[in-house]
Structure formats: C-alpha cells, structure tokens
Protein backbone atom coordinates (compact mmCIF):
# COMPACT_ATOMS: atom_id res chain seq x y z
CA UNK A 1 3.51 -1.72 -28.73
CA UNK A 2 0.12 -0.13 -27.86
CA UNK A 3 -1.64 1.32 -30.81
CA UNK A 4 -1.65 5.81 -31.51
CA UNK A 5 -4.08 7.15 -29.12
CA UNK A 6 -4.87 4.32 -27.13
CA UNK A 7 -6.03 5.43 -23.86
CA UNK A 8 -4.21 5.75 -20.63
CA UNK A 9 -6.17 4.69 -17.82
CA UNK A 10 -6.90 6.64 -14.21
CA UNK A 11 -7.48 5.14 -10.95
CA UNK A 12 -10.87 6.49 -10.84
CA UNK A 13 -14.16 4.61 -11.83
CA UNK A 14 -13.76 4.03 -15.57
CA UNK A 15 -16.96 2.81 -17.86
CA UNK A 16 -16.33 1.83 -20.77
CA UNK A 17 -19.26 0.68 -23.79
CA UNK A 18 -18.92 -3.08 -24.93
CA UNK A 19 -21.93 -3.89 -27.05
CA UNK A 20 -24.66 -1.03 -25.75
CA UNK A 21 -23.74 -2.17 -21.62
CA UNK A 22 -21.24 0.16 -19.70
CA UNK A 23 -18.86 -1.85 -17.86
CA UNK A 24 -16.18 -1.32 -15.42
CA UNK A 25 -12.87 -2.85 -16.31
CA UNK A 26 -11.34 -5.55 -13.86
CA UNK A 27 -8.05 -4.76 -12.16
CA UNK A 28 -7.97 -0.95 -12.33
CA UNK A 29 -4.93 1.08 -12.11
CA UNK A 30 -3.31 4.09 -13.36
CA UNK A 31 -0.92 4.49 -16.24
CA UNK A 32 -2.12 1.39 -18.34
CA UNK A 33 -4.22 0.49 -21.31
CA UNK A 34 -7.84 -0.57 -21.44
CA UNK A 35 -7.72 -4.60 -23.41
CA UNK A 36 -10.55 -6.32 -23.94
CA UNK A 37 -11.09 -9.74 -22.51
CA UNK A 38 -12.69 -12.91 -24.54
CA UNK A 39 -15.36 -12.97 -22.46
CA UNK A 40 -16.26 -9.79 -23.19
CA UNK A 41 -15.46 -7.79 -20.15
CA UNK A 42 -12.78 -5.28 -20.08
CA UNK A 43 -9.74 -5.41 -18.86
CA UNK A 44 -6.61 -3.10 -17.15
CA UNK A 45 -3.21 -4.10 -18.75
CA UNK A 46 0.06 -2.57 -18.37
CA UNK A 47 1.46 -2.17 -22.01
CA UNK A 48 4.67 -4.49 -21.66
CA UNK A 49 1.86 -7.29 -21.15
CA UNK A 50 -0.42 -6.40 -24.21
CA UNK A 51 -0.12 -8.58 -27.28
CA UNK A 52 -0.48 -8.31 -30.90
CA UNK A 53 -4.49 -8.70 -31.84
CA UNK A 54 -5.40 -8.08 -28.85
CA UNK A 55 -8.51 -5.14 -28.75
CA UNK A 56 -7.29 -1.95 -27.09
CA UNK A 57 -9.66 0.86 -26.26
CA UNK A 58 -8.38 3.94 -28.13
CA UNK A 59 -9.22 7.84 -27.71
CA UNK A 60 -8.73 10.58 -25.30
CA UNK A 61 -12.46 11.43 -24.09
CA UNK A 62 -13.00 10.61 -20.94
CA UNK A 63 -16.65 11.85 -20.78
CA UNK A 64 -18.37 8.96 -22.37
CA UNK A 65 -19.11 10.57 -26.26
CA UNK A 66 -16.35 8.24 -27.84
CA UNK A 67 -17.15 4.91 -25.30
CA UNK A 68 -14.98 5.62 -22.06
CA UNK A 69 -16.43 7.50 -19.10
CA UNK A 70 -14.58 8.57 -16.15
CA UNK A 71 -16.65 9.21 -13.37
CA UNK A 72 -13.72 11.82 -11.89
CA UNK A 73 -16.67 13.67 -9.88
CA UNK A 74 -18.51 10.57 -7.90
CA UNK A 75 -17.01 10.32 -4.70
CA UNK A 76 -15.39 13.50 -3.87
CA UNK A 77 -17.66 15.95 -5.93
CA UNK A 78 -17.27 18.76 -8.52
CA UNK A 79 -14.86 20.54 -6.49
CA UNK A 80 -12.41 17.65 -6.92
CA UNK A 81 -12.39 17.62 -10.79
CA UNK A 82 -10.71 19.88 -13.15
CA UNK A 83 -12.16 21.64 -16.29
CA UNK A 84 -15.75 20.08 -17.91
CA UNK A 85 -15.24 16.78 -14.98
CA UNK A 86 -12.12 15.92 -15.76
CA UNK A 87 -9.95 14.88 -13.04
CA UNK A 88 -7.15 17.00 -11.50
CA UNK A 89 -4.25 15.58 -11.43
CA UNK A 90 -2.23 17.89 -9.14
CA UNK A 91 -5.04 18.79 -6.50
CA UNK A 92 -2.51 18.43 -2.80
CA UNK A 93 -3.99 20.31 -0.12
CA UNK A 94 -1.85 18.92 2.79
CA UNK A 95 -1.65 20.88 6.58
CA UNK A 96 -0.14 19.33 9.75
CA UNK A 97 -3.19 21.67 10.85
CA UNK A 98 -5.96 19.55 9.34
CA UNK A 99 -7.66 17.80 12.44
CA UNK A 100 -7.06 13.70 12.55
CA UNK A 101 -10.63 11.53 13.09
CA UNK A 102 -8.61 8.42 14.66
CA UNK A 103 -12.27 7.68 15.64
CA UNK A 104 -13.35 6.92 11.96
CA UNK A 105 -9.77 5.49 11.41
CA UNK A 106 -10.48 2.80 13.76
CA UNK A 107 -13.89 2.38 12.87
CA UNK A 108 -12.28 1.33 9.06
CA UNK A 109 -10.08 -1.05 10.67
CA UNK A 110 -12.70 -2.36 13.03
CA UNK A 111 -14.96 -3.07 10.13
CA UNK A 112 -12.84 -4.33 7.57
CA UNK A 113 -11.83 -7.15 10.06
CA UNK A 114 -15.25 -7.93 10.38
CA UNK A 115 -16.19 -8.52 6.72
CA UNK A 116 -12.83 -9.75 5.64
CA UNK A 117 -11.42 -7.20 4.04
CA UNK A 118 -7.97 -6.78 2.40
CA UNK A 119 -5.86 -4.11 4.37
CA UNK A 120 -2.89 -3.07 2.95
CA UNK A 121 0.12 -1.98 5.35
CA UNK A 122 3.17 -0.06 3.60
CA UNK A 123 5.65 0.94 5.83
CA UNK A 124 9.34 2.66 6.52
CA UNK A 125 11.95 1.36 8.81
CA UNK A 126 11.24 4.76 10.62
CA UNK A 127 8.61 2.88 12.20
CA UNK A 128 11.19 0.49 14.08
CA UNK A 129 13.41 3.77 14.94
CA UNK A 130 10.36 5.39 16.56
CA UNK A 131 9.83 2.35 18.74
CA UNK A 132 6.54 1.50 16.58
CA UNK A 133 7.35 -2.16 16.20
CA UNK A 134 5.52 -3.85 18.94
CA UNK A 135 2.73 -1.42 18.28
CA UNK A 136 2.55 -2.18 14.84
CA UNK A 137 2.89 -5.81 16.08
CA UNK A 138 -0.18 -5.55 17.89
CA UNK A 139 -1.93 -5.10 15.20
CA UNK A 140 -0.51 -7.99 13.19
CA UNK A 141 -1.38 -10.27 15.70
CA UNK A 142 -5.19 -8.97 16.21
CA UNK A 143 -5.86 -9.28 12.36
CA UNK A 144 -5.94 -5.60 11.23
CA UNK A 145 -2.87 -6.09 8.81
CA UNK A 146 -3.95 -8.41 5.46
CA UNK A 147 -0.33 -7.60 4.06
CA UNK A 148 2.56 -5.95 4.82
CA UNK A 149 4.65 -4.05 2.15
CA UNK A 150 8.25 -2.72 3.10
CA UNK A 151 11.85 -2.62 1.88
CA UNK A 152 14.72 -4.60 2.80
CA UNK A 153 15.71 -2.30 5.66
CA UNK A 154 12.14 -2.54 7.54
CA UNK A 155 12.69 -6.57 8.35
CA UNK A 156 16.71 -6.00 8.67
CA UNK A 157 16.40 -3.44 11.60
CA UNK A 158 13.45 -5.42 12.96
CA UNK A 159 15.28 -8.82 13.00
CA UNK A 160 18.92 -6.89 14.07
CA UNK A 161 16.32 -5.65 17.17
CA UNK A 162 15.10 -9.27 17.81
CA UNK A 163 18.60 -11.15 17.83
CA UNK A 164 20.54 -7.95 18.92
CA UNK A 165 18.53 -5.55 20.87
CA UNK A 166 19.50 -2.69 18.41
CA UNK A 167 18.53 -0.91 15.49
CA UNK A 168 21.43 0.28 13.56
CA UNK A 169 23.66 -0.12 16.55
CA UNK A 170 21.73 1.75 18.81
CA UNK A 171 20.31 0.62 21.96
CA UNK A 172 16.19 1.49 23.37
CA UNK A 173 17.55 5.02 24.24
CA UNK A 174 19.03 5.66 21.09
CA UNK A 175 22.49 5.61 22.28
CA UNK A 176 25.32 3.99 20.18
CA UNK A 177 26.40 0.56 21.17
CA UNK A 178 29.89 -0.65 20.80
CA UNK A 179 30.50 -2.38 17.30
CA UNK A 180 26.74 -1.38 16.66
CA UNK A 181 27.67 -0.64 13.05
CA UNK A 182 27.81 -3.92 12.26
CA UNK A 183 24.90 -5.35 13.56
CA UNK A 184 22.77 -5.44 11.47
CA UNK A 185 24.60 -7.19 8.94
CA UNK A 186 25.40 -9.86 11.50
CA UNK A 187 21.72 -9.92 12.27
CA UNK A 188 21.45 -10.76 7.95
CA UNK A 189 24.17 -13.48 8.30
CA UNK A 190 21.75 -15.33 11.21
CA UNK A 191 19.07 -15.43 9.03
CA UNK A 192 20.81 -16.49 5.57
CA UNK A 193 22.04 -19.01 7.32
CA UNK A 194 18.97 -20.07 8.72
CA UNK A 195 17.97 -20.61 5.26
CA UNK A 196 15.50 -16.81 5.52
CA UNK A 197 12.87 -14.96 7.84
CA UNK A 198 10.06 -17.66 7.80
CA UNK A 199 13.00 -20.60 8.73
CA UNK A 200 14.48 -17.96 11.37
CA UNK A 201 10.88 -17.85 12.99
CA UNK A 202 10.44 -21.34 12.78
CA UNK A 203 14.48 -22.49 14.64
CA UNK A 204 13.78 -19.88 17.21
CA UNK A 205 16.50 -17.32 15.92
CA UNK A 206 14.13 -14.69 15.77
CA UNK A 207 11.46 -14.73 18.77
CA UNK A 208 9.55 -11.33 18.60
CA UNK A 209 9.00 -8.90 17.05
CA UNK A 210 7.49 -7.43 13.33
CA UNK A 211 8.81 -10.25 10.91
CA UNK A 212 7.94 -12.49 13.68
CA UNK A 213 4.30 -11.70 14.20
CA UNK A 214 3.65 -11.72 10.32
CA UNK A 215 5.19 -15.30 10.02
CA UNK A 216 3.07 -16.98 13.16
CA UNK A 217 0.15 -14.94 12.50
CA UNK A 218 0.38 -16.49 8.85
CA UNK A 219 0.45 -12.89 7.22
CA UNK A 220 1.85 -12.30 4.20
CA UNK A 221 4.60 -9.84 3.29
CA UNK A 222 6.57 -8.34 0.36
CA UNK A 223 10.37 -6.75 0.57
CA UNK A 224 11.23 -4.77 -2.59
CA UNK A 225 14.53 -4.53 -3.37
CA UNK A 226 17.07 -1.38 -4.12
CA UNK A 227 19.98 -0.36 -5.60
CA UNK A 228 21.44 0.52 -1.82
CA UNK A 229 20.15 -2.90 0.12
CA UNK A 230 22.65 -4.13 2.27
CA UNK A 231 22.28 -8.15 1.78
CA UNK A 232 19.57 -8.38 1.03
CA UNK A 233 17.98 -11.05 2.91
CA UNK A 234 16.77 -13.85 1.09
CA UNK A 235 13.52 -12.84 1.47
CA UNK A 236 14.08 -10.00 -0.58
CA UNK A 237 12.67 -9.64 -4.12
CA UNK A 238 15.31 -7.52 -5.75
CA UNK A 239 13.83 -8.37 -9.80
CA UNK A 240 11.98 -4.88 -9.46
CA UNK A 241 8.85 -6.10 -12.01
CA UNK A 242 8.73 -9.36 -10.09
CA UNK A 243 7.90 -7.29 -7.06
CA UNK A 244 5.41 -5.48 -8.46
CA UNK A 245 3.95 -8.44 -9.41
CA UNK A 246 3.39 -9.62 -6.05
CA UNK A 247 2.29 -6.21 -4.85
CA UNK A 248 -0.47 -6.20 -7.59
CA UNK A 249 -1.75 -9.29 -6.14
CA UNK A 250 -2.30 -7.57 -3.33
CA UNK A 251 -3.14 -3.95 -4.40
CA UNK A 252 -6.20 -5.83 -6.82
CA UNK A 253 -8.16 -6.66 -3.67
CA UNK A 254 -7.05 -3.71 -1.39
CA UNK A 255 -10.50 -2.39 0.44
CA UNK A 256 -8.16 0.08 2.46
CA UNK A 257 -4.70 1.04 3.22
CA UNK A 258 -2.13 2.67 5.23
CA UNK A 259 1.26 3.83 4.28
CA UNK A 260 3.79 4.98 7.54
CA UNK A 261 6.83 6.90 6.28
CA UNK A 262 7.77 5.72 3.53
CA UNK A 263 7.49 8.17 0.57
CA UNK A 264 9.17 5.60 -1.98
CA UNK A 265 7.09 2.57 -1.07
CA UNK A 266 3.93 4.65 -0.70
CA UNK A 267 4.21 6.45 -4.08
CA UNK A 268 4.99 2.51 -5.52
CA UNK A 269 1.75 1.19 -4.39
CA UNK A 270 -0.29 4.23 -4.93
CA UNK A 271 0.42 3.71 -8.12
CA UNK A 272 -0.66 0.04 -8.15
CA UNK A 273 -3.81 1.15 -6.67
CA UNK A 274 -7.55 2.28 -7.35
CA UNK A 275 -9.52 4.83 -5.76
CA UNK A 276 -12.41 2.30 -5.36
CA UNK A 277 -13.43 -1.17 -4.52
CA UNK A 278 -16.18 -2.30 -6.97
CA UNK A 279 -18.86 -5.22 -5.23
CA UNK A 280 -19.66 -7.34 -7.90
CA UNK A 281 -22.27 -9.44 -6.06
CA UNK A 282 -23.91 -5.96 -4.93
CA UNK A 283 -22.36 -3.33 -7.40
CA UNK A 284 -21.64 -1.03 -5.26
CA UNK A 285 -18.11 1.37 -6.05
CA UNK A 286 -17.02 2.87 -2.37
CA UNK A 287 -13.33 4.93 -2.66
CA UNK A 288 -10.64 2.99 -0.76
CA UNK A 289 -9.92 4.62 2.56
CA UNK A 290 -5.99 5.63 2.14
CA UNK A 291 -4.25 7.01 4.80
CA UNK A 292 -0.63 8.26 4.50
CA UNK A 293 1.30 8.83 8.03
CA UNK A 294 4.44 10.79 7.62
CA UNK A 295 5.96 13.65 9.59
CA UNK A 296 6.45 15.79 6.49
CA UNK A 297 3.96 17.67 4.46
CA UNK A 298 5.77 16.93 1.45
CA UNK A 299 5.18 13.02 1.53
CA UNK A 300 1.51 12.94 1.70
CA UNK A 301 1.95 16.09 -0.95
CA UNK A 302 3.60 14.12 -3.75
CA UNK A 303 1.64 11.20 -3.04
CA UNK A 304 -1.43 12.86 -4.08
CA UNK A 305 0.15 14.45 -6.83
CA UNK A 306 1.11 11.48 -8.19
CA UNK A 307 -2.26 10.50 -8.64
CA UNK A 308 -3.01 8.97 -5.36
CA UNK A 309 -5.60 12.01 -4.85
CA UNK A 310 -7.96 9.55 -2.33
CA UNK A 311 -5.23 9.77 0.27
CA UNK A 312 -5.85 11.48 3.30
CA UNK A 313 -2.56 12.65 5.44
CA UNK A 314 -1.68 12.51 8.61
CA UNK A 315 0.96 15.11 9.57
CA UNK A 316 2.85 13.05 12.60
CA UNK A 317 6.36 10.52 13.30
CA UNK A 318 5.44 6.80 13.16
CA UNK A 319 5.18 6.08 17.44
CA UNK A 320 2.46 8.71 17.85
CA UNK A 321 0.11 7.61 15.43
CA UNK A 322 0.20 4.11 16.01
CA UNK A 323 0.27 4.54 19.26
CA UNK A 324 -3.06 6.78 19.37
CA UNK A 325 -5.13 4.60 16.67
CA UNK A 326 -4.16 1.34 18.58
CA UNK A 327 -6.07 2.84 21.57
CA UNK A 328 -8.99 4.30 19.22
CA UNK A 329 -8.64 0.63 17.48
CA UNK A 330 -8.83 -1.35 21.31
CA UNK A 331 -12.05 1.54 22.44
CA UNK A 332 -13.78 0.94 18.97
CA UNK A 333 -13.86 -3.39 18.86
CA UNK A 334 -14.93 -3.34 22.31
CA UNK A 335 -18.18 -1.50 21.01
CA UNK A 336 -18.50 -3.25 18.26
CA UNK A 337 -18.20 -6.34 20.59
C-alpha cells in the first residue's frame, strides 16, 4: 500500500532532491512511485513491489517547490506542455499527411548499431500478412533488431509459413488453401513436439524465416500471452506480470524503438517506457526515438494519448514501410561505411 499523496511518476525527465543534489531516478516509467534506494539514489517502483519502511516520495508538484521536478518542457519545448509546464497528457496530433524522413529513420538505426544500442522491435502478425517477414528478417540478421516483442500469433503465422507455406491457410497470393484452417495449429503441434521455437531451429523443423533469424542471430524475443491464443506455443509467456517482467528488462535500456501494427503490444510497452535515455558516464538525457507504423490514425493516436507523447507515426501497412526504410537503412550504412 503506497502512502496518501505519494506521487505518480511520468515518463519524462524527473529530478528529484536527496540531500541538497537533484537526481534522476533509475528505471523510469509511467504510472509508478518514486522509492528511495539505500544508497541513496532514487528509484522507479511499481506499487505491488513497494514494501513497508521503505521511503516513498510524496506530493503532487511537479515543478520542483516541494522536491520533484519534471522537466515536461526539455526536449519538445513549451508548446508541448500544458498549463505553468506541466505536461499534457492528451496532446495527439496524428495525419497520414505528415511527411515521413525515412532518411533520419535510417540514420537512428545506422547509428545505434554502431554504438551498441538497445533497439526495441514490437510488432503485429500483420507484418507476416503483408509479406514483411523476410524484410523484417533482414534486419534481424544485419543487427538492427536488439529485441523483438510480439504476441503468440506473430511466431505462430511465421512458423505455420516456414513448415507450411501459409499464413492462416492462405497461400503467397492470399488465396485459401485446402484444409488451410488448420494449419497453423498443425504448424504449433511441430514445434511442441520439438520441445519449442529455439529446439525447432536447432532439428531443422523450422529453416527460415522471423523466429528463425532471431534464434541463429542469437536475438532475443518475448511472446505475451492472451486470453484468445490458440496453443500457445511453449514459448509463450501467458503469466501476464511475468511478461512484463521480461519486457522491462528490455524497455530499461531501450535507446530507440519501433512498434509495426500492433496497437495492444505498442500501448503495453509504451507504457513500460521513458521518453529519454539518461548517459551516466556523460550525463547527457536525449528523448528515445519512437516510431509507431500502423495504417490507422487511431493507433499512433491512442498511443500518444496514453502517455507515449515521444512517438512519432507513420501513417502506412507493414510491407511498405519496411520495405522503404530497409532501402534508406542499405543507402545510409554504405555512407557511414
């Protein structure tokens, strides 16, 4: 039980005063507490995991007079906060119009690769339906994807397209197949009883592919479970707060990300996420490049409603885009070369 008025954290660049020094808390996130930790640095903590005697930061001032200062303002100016700097937290203004800078996308992915940085993928099985897979497995295998978030349905259609040739039943042209209904739960029977994806991989039973490149390329990835899974497979985490903890492991040392239809998962791990990535052998604070893909407004809308306000949309289906920024991606790392 967190104490009356503690206060309820942002993603945005939070100070808070611990003995006359301003300090940023480690592992920021929205919709959590503020504990302090015995070393004397603060801390972000979800309230099921604070315990009794523990120091909580309490009050509702975010403009440093009662010890907490959100810097709301820093990296998108005063136009982006709401009344006396405070941040706005329903600020979507979302157009198909807006003009896409694939350019600067690639440049992102280009340079995260090159100083090791931690990019998040999130992604929608409408990215195997738009014939996105070896695209996105491109990028898998030239080290532009750190992780790989998805749901159940993202590695069952991709494995049901390795051992079958279909996703959902239907064939490259989108045309039903006969018995196609069922394959993808035969395509889940061949790898439970290979023992899961990594073993599948390993015996040959899956041989290409999005699953595939993630297990050779040694990349890890993260299934969250639902209520409507078929299966699952066994790689599955369907314990919804065990999942989260694995995301959260990931999502703590996210430098960018990039979330392809899927308005669940993105929403999930937006909400995992901070705006910024903090440098503690420089200090510098630089916002988290976030780019939502989706071919609805709405998505990338309630996305940044939700609090995910650093997200910039991109108004197009799954193929398109990752077809374009792969050939922005291949035209930028041969400059950089």
């Amino acid at each position: 039980m967190l104490p009356e008025g503690f206060f309820s954290t942002t993603n945005l660049p939070t100070y808070v005063r611990v003995e006359g020094a301003w300090k940023l808390p480690r592992e920021p996130r929205m919709d959590s507490a503020i504990v302090l930790d015995p070393d004397g640095v603060p801390r972000v903590l979800e309230g099921r995991y604070v315990r009794a005697l523990q120091p909580v930061a309490v009050g509702l001032a975010e403009d440093g007079s009662a010890g907490i200062y959100v810097h709301a303002a820093g990296f998108w100016g005063e136009a982006e906060a709401g009344p006396e700097g405070e941040f706005k937290f329903m600020s979507s203004e979302v157009s198909r119009e807006k003009p896409t800078d694939y350019q600067a996308m690639a440049r992102v992915l280009v340079e995260e690769r090159a100083r090791g940085g931690h990019v998040v993928w999130v992604v929608g099985p409408a990215v195997l339906h738009s014939r996105g897979r070896d695209t996105l497995a491109w990028f898998i295998e030239q080290g532009y994807v750190s992780v790989l978030f998805g749901g159940n349905a993202v590695a069952v259609h991709d494995v049901e397209s390795a051992i079958m040739g279909t996703t959902l039943g239907m064939n490259g042209r989108g045309v039903p197949v006969e018995g196609g209904h069922a394959f993808h739960m035969r395509a889940i029977n061949r790898v439970r009883a290979a023992g899961g994806i990594r073993q599948a991989v390993a015996s040959g039973v899956v041989t290409r592919g999005i699953m595939h490149a993630l297990v050779t390329q040694e990349v890890p990835f993260i299934l969250a479970g639902s209520i409507r899974d078929d299966g699952p497979l066994p790689d599955t985490i369907t314990d919804v707060l065990a999942c989260q903890e694995a995301m959260k492991q990931h999502t703590r040392r996210a430098t960018a990300v990039i979330m392809i239809a899927t308005a669940l998962h993105s929403i999930a791990t937006g909400n995992m996420l901070p705006s910024y990535v903090y440098d503690e052998n420089s200090g510098e604070v630089r916002p988290i490049t976030t780019i939502c893909v989706d071919s609805s407004e709405f998505v990338v809308s309630k996305l940044k409603d939700r609090g995910t306000h650093q997200a910039f949309g991109v108004i197009t289906n799954a193929q398109d885009f990752l077809h374009v920024l792969r050939a922005y991606v291949e035209a930028e790392s041969s400059e950089a070369a």
